[in-house]
Every structure is written in C-alpha cells, then in structure tokens.
Protein backbone atom coordinates (compact mmCIF):
# COMPACT_ATOMS: atom_id res chain seq x y z
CA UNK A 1 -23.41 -37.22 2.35
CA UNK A 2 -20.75 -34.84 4.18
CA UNK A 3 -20.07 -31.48 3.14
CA UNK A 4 -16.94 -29.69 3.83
CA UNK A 5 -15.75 -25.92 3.66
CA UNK A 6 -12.52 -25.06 2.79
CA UNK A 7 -11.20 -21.58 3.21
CA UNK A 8 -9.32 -20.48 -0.06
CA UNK A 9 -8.97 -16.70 -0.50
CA UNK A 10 -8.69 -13.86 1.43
CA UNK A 11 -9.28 -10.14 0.82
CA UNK A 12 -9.18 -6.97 2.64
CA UNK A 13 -10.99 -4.07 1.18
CA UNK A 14 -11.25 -0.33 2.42
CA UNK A 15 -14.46 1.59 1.51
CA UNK A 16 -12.93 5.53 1.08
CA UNK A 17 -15.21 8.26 0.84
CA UNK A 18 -15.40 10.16 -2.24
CA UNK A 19 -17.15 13.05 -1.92
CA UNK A 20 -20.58 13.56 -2.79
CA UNK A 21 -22.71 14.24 -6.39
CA UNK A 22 -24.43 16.67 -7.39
CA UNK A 23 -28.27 15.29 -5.36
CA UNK A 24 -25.90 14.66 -2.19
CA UNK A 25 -25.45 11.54 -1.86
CA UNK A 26 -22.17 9.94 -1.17
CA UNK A 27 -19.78 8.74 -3.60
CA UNK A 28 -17.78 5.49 -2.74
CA UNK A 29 -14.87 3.95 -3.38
CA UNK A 30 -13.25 0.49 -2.59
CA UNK A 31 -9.33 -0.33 -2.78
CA UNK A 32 -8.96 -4.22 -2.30
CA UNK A 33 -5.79 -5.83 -1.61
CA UNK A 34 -5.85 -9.24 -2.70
CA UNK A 35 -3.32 -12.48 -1.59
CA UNK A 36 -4.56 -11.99 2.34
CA UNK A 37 -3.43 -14.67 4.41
CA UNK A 38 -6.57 -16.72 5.14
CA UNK A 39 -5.43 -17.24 8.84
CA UNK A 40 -5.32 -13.62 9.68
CA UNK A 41 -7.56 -12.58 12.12
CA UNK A 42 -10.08 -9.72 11.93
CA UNK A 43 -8.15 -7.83 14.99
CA UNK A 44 -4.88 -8.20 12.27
CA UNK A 45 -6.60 -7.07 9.60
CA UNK A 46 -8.51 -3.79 11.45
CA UNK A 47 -5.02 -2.77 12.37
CA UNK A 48 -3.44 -2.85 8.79
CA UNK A 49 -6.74 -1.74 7.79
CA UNK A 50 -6.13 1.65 9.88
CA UNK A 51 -2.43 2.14 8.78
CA UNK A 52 -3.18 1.80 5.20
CA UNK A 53 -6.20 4.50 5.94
CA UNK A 54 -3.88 7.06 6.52
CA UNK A 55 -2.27 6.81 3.12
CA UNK A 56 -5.06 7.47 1.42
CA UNK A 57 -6.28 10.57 -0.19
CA UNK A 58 -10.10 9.54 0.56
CA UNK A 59 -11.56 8.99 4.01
CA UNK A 60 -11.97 5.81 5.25
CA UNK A 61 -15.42 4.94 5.94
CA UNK A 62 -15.89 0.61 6.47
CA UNK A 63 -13.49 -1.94 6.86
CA UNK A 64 -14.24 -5.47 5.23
CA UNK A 65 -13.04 -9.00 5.06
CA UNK A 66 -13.96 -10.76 1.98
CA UNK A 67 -13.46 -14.70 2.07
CA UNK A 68 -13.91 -17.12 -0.62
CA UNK A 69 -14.18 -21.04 0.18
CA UNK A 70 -14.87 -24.10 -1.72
CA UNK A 71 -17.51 -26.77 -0.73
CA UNK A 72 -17.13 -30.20 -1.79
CA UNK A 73 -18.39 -33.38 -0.85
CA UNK A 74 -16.66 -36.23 1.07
C-alpha cells in the first residue's frame, strides 16, 4: 500500500502584537491571507510577509506558512 501527499492549500499568516492585559501578558493577533500559491517559497513569502507588516497598525511579531495537503492511497 502507497501513500501519497498532495499539497492543496496555502496560507500566510502574520502574528501582530496587540498590546498587553491587564496581568502583562501579551495580547495576539493573527491576519491570514488565504488563496497562497502552494509553490511559493518561504524566501517569497518572508518578503511579502515584511511589506504587508508595515501596513499594519500592530507590530509584527512571527511569520507563518500554513499548508494543508491531502493523503490518499494509490
């Protein structure tokens, strides 16, 4: 029985900075643009990543690459 992996979905998200509550601790938020093309690399997607960072109100604190695939058997 083979397995196979097939890369179907592609999002970038960017985890802003909030501020903090009232014990201190920091308050996060995530914008995540969806429809990525699943063949763009990480070094593509840092770089949009960073000019989308500085239209943001919040500070951007992580970067991340979320991929969905399907596994089937062949």
């Amino acid at each position: 029985m083979a397995i196979n992996s097939q890369l179907v979905d592609t999002r970038l998200q960017l985890v802003l900075s909030e501020g903090q509550d009232a014990e201190g601790n920091i308050l996060y938020k995530r914008k995540t643009f969806n429809n990525v093309k699943t063949n763009a690399t990480d070094e593509q997607l840092h770089s949009v990543a960073q000019a989308l960072a500085v239209l943001q109100q919040h500070m951007l604190m992580d970067i991340a690459r979320d991929d969905r695939s399907v596994i089937t058997e062949i």
